[in-house]
N, C-alpha and C. Protein backbone atom coordinates (compact mmCIF):
# COMPACT_ATOMS: atom_id res chain seq x y z
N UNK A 1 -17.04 5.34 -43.85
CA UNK A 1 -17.02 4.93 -42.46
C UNK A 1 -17.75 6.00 -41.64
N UNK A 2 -18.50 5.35 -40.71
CA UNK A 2 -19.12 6.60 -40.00
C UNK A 2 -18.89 6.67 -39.06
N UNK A 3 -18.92 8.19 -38.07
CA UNK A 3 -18.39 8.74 -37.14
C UNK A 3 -18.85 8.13 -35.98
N UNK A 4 -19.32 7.36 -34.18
CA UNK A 4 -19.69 7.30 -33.52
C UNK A 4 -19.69 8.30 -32.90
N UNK A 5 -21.32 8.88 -32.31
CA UNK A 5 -21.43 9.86 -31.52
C UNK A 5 -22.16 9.44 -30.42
N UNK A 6 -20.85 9.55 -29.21
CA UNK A 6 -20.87 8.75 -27.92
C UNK A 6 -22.06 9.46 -27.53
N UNK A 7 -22.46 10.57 -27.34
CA UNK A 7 -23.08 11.88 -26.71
C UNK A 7 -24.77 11.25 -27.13
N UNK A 8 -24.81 11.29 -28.45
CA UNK A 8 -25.96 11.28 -28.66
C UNK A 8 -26.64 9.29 -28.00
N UNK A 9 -25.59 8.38 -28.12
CA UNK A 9 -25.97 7.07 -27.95
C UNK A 9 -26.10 7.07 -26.45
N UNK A 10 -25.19 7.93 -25.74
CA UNK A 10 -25.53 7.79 -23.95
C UNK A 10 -26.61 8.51 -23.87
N UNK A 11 -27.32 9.48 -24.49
CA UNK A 11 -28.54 10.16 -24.69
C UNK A 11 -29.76 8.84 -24.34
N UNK A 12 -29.68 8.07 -25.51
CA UNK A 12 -30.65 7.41 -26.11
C UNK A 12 -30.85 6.31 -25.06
N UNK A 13 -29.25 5.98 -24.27
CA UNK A 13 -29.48 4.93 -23.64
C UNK A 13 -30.13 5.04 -22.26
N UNK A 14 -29.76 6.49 -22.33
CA UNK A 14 -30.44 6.88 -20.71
C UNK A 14 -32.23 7.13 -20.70
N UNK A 15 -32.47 7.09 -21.28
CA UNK A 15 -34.07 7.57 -22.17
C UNK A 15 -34.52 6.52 -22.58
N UNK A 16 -33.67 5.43 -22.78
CA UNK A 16 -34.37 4.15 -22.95
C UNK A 16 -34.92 3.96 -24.47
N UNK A 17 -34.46 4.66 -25.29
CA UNK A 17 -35.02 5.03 -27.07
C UNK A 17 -33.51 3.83 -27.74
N UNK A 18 -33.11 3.37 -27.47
CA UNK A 18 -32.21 2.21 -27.80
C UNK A 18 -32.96 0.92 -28.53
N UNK A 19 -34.21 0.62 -27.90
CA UNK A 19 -34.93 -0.49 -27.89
C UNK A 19 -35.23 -1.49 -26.93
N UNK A 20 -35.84 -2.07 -26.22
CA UNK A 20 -36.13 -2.95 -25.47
C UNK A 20 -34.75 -3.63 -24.58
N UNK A 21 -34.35 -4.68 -26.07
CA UNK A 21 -33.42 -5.21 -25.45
C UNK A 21 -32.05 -4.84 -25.37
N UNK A 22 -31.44 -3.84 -25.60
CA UNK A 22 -30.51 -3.10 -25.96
C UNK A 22 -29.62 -2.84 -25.29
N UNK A 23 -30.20 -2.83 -23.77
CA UNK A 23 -29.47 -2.41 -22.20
C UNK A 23 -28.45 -3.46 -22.08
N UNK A 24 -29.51 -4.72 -22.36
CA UNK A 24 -28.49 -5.90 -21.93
C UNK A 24 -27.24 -6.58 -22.88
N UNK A 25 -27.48 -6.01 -24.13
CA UNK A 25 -26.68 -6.05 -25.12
C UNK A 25 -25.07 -5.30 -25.10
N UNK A 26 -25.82 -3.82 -24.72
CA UNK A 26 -24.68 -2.96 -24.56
C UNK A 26 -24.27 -3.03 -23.34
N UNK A 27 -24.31 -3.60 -22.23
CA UNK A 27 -23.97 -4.06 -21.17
C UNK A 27 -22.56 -5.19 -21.36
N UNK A 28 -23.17 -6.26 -22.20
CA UNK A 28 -22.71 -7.33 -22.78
C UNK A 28 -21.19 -6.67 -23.42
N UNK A 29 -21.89 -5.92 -24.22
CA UNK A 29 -20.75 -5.32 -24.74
C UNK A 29 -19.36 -4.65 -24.35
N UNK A 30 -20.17 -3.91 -23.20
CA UNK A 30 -19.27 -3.00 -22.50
C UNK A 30 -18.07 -3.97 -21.47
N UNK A 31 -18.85 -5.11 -20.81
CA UNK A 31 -18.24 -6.39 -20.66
C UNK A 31 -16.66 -6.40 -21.05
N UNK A 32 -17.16 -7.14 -22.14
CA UNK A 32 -16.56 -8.07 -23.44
C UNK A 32 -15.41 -7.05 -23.36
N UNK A 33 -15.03 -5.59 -23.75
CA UNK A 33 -14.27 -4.21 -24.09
C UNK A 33 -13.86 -4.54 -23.11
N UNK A 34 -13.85 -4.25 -21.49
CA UNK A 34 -13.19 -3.89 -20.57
C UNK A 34 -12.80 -5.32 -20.26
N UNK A 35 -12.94 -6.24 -20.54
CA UNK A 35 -12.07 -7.64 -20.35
C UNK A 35 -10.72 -7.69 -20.78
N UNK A 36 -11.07 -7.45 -22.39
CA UNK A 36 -9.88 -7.10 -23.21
C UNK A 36 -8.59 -5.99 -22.96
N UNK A 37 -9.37 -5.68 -21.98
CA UNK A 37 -8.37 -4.26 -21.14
C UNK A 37 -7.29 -5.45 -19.90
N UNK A 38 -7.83 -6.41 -19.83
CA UNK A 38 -7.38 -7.50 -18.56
C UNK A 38 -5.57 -7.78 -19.02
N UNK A 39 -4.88 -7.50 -17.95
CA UNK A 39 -3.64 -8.13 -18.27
C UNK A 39 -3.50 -9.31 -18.22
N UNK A 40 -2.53 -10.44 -18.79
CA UNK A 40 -2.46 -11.59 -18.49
C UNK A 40 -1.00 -11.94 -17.70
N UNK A 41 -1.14 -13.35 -16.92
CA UNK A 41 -0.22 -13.49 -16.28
C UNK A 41 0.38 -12.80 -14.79
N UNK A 42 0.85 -13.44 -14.10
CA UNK A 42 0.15 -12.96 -12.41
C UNK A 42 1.73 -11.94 -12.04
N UNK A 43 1.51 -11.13 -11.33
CA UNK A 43 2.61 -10.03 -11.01
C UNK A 43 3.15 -10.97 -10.02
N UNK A 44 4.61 -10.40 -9.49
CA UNK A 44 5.34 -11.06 -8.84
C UNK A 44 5.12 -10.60 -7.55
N UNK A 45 4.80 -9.48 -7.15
CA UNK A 45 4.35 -9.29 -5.82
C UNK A 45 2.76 -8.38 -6.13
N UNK A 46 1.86 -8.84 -5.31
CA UNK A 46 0.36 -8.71 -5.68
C UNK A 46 0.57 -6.87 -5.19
N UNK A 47 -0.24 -6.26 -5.80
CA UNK A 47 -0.29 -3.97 -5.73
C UNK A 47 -1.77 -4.05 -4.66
N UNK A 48 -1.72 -4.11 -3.67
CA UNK A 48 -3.05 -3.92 -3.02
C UNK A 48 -3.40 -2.61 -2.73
N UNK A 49 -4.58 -2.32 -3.01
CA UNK A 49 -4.80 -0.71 -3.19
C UNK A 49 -5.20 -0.34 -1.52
N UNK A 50 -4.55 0.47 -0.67
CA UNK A 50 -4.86 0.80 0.31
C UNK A 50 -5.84 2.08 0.61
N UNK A 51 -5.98 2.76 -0.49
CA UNK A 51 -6.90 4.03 -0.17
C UNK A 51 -7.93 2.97 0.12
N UNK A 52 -8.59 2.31 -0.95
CA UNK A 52 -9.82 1.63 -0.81
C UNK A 52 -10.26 1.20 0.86
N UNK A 53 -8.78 1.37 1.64
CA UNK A 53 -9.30 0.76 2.96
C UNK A 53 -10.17 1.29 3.88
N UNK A 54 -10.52 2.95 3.76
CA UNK A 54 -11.22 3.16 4.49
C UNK A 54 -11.82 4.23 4.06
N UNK A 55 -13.15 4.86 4.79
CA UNK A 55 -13.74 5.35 4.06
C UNK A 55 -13.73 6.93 5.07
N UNK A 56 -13.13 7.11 6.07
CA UNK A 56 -12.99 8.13 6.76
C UNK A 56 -11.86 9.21 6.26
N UNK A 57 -12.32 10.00 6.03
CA UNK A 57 -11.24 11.08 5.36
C UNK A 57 -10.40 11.78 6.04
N UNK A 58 -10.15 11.49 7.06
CA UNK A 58 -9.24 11.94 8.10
C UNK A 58 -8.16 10.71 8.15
N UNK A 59 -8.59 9.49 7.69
CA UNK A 59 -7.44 7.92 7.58
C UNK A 59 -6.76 8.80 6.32
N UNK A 60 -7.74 8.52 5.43
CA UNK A 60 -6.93 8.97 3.82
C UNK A 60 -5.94 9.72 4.22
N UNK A 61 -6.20 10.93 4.29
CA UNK A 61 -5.59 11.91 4.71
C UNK A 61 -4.14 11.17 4.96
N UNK A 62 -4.32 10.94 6.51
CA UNK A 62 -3.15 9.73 7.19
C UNK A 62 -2.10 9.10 6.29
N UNK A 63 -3.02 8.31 5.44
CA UNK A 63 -2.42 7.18 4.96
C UNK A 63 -1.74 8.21 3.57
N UNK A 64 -2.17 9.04 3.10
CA UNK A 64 -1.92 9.87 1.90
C UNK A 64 -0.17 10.37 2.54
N UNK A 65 -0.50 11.26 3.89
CA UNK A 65 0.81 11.02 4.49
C UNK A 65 1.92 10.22 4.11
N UNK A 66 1.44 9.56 5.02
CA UNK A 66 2.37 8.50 4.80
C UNK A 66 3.03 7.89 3.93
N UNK A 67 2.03 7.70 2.98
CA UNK A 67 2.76 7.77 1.62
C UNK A 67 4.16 8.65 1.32
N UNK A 68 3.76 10.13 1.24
CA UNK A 68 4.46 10.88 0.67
C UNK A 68 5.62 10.84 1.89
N UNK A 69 5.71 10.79 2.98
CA UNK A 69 6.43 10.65 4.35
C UNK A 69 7.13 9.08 3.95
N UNK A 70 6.96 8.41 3.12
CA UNK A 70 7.63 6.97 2.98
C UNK A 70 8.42 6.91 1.62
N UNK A 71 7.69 7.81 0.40
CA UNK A 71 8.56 8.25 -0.95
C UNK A 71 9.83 9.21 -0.37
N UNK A 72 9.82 9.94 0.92
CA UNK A 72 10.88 10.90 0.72
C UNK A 72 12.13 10.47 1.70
N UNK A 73 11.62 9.06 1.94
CA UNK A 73 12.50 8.78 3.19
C UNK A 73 12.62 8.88 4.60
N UNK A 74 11.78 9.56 4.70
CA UNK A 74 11.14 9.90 6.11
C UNK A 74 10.53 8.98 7.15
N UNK A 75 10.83 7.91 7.40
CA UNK A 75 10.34 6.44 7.92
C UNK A 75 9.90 6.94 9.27
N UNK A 76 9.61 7.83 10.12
CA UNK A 76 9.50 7.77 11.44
C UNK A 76 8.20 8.64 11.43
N UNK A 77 8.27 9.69 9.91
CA UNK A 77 6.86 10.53 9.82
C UNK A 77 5.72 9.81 9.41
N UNK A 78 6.28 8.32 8.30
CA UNK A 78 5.54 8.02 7.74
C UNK A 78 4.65 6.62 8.79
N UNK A 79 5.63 6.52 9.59
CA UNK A 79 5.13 5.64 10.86
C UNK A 79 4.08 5.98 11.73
N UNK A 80 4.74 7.35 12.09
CA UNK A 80 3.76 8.31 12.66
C UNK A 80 2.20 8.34 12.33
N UNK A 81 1.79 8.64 11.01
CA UNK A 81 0.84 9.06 10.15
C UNK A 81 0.21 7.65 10.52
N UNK A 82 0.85 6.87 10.03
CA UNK A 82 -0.03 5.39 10.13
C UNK A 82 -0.60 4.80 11.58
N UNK A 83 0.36 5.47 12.83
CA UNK A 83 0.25 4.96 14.18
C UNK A 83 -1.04 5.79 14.63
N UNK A 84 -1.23 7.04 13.81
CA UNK A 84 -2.44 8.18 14.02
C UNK A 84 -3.72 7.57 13.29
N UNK A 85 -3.51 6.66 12.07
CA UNK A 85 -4.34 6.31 11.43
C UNK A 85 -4.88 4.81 12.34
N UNK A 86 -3.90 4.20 12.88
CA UNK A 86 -4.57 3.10 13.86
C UNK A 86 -5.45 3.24 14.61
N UNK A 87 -5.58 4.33 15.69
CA UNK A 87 -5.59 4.89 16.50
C UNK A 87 -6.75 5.03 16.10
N UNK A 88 -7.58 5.37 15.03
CA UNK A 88 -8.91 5.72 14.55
C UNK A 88 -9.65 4.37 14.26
N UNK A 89 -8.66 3.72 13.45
CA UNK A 89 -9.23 2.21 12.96
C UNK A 89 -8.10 1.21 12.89
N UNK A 90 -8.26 0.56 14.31
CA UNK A 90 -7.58 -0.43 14.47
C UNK A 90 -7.65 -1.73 14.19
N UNK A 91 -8.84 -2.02 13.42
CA UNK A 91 -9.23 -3.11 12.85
C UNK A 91 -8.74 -2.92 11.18
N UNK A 92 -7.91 -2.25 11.01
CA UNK A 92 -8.08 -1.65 9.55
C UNK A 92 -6.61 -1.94 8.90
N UNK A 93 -6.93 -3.86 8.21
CA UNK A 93 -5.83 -4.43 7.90
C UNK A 93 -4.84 -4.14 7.24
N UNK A 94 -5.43 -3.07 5.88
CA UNK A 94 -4.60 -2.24 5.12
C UNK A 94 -3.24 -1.51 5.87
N UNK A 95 -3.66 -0.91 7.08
CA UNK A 95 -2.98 0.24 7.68
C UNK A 95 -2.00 -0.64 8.56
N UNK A 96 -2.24 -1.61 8.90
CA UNK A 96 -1.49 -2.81 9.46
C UNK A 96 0.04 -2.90 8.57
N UNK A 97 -0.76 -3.54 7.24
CA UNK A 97 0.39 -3.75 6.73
C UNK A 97 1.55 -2.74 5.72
N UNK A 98 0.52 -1.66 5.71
CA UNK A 98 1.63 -0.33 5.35
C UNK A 98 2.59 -0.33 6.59
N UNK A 99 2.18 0.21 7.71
CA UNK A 99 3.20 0.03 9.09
C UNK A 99 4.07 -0.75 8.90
N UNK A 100 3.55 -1.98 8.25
CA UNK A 100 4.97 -3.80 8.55
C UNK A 100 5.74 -3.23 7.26
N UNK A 101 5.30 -2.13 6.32
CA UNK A 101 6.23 -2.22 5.20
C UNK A 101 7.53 -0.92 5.88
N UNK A 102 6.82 -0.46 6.79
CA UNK A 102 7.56 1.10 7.42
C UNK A 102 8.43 0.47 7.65
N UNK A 103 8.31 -0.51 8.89
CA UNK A 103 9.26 -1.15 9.54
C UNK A 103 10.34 -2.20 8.83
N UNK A 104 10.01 -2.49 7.86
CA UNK A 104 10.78 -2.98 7.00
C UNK A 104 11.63 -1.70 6.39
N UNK A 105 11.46 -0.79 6.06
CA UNK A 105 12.53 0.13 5.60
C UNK A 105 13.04 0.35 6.74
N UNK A 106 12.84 0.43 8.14
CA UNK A 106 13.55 1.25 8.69
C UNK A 106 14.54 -0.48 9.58
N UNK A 107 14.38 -1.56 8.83
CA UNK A 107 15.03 -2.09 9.35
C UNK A 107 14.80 -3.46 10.72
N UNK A 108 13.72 -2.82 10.85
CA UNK A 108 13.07 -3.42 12.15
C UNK A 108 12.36 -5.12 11.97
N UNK A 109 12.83 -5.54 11.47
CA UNK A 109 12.26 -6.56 10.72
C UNK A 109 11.39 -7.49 11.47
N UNK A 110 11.94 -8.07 13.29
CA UNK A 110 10.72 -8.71 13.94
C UNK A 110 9.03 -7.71 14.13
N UNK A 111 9.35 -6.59 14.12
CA UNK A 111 8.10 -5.84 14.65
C UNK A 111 7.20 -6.35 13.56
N UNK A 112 8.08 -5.63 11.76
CA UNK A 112 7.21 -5.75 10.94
C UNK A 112 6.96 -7.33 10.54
N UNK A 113 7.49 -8.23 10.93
CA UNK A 113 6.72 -9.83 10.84
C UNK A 113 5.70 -9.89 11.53
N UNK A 114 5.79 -9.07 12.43
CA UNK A 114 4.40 -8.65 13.71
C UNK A 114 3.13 -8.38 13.18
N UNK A 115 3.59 -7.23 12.80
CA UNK A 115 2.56 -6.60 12.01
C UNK A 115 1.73 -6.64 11.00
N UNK A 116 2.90 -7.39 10.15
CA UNK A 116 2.23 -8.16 8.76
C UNK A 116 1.32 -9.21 9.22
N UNK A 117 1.30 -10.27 10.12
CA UNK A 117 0.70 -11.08 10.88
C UNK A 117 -0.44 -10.87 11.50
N UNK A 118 -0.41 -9.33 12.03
CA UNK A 118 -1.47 -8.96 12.48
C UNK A 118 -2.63 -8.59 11.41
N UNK A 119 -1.74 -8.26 10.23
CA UNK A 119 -2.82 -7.87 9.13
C UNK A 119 -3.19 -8.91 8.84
N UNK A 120 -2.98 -9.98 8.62
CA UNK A 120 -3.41 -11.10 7.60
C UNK A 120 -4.61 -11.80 8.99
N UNK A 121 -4.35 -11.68 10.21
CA UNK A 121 -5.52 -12.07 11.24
C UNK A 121 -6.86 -11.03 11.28
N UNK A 122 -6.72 -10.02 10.52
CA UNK A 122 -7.51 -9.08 10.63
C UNK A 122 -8.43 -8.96 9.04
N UNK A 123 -7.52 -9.84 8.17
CA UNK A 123 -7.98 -9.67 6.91
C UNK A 123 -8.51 -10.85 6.07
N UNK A 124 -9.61 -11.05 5.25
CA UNK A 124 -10.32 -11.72 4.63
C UNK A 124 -9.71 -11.71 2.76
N UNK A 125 -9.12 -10.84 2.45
CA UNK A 125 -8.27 -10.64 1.38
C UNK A 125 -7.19 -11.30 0.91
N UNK A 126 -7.49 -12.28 0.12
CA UNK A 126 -6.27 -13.14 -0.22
C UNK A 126 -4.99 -11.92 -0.95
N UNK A 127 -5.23 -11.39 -1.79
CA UNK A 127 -4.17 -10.70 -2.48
C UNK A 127 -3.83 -9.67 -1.04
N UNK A 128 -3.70 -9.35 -0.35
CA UNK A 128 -3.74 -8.41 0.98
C UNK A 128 -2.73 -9.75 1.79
N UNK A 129 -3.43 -10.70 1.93
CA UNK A 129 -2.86 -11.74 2.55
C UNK A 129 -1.34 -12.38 2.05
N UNK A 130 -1.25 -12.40 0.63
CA UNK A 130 -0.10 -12.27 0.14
C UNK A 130 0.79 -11.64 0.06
N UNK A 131 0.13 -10.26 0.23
CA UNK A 131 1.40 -9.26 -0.23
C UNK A 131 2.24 -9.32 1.52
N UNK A 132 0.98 -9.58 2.42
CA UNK A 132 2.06 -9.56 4.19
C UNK A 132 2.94 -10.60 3.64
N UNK A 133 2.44 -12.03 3.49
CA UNK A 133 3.74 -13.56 3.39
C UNK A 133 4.53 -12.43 2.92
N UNK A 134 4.79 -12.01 1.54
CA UNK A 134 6.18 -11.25 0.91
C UNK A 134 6.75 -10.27 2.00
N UNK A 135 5.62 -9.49 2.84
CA UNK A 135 6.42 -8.84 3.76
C UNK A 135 7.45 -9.64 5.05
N UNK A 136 6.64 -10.24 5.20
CA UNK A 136 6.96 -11.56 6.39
C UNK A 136 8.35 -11.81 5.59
N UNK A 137 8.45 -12.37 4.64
CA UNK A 137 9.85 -12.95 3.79
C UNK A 137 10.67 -11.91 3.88
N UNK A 138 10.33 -11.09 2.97
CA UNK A 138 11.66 -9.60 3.38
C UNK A 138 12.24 -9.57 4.73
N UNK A 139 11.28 -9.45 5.97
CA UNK A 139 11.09 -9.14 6.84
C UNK A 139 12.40 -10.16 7.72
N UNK A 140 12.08 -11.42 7.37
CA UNK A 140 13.08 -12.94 7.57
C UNK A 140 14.20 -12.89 6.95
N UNK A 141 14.07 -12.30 5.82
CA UNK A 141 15.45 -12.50 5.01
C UNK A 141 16.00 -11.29 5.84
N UNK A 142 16.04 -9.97 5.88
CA UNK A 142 16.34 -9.08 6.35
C UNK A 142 17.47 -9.32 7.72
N UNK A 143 16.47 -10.15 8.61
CA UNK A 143 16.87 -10.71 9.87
C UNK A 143 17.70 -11.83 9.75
N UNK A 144 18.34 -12.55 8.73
CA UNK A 144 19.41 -13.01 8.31
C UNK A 144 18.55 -14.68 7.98
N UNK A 145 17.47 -15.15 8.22
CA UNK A 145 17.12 -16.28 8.20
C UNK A 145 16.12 -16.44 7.17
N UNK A 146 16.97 -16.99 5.49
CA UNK A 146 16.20 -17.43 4.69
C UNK A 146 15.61 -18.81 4.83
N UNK A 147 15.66 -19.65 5.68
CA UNK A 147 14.51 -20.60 5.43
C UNK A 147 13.14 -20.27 5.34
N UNK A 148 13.09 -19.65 6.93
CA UNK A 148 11.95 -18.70 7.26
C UNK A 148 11.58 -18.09 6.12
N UNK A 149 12.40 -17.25 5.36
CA UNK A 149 11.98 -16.26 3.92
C UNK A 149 11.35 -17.27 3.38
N UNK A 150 11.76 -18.05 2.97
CA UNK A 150 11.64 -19.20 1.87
C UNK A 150 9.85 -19.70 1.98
N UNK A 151 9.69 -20.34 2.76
CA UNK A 151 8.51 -20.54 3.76
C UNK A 151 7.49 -19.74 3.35
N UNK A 152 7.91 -18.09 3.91
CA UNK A 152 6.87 -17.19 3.99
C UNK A 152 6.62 -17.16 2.12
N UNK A 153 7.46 -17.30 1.83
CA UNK A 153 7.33 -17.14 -0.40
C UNK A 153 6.53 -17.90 -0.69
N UNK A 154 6.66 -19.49 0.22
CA UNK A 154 5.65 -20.46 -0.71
C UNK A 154 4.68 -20.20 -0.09
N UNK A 155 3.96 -19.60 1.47
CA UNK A 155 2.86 -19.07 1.37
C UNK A 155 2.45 -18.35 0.84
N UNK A 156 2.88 -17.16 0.40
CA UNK A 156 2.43 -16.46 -0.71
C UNK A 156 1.93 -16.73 -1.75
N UNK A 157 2.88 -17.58 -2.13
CA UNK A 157 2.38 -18.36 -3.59
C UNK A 157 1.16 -18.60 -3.64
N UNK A 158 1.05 -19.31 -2.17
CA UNK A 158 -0.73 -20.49 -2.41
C UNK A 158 -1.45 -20.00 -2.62
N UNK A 159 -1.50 -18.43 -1.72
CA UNK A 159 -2.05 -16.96 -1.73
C UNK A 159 -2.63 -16.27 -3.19
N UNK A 160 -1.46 -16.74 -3.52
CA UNK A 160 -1.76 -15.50 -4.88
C UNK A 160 -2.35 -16.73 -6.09
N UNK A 161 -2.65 -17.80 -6.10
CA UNK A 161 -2.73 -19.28 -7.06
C UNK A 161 -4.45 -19.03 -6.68
């Protein structure tokens, strides 16, 4: 059996000494591998990546906050961070609906139906758009009225289908 030597084949491929058609092959290939990496079957509440939301490093920053200000329990720092991160980019749906999740820990449940609402008017992202409905639902159930919850779930659903 012989050894693959990654080093020398990314060499060859960058140099173009592969062969002609080779690019599109190992392209093909590389494909095919990282498919097989694909999970199957749909999560129960959609993971929307919020760094991706912005590209100003003073938000990150913010939102990095907040994070760690929302793991330690800290709901008013981690509010904070995000109300600082608005403040820069208020069009910036991600940061919307971290806030509607603040307010959901800390209880507040009409604001964060607010908020989540506001994200999903601000956002083009179906999986983004889903994960608010689930906030919206928490948010309803929280406030004692599961129909409303109920509702906001099967929008989600359509969301995430």
């Amino acid at each position: 059996m012989t050894r693959l030597d990654f080093s020398r084949f990314s060499k060859r491929l960058r140099t173009g000494r592969l062969g002609p058609n080779c690019g599109p092959v190992v392209t093909g290939l590389i494909i095919a591998a990282l498919a097989g990496c694909a999970t199957v079957g749909t999560p129960t509440r959609p993971a929307p990546q919020p760094a991706a939301a912005s590209a100003k490093p003073v938000v990150l920053n913010l939102m990095r906050d907040s994070t760690q200000s929302l793991a330690a329990g800290q709901y008013s720092q981690a509010a904070l961070a995000l109300e600082q991160a608005l403040r820069i980019e208020p069009r910036n749906a991600w940061l919307w609906h971290e806030l509607a999740k603040v307010r959901v820990q800390q209880q507040r449940y009409h604001q964060a139906a607010q908020l989540a609402a506001k994200s999903n008017a601000l956002s083009r992202d179906r999986r983004l758009q889903a994960a608010n409905w689930l906030l919206i639902a928490d948010a309803h159930e929280g406030a004692g009225d599961p129909a409303r919850a109920r509702t906001a779930r099967e929008r989600a659903d359509l969301l995430g289908n």
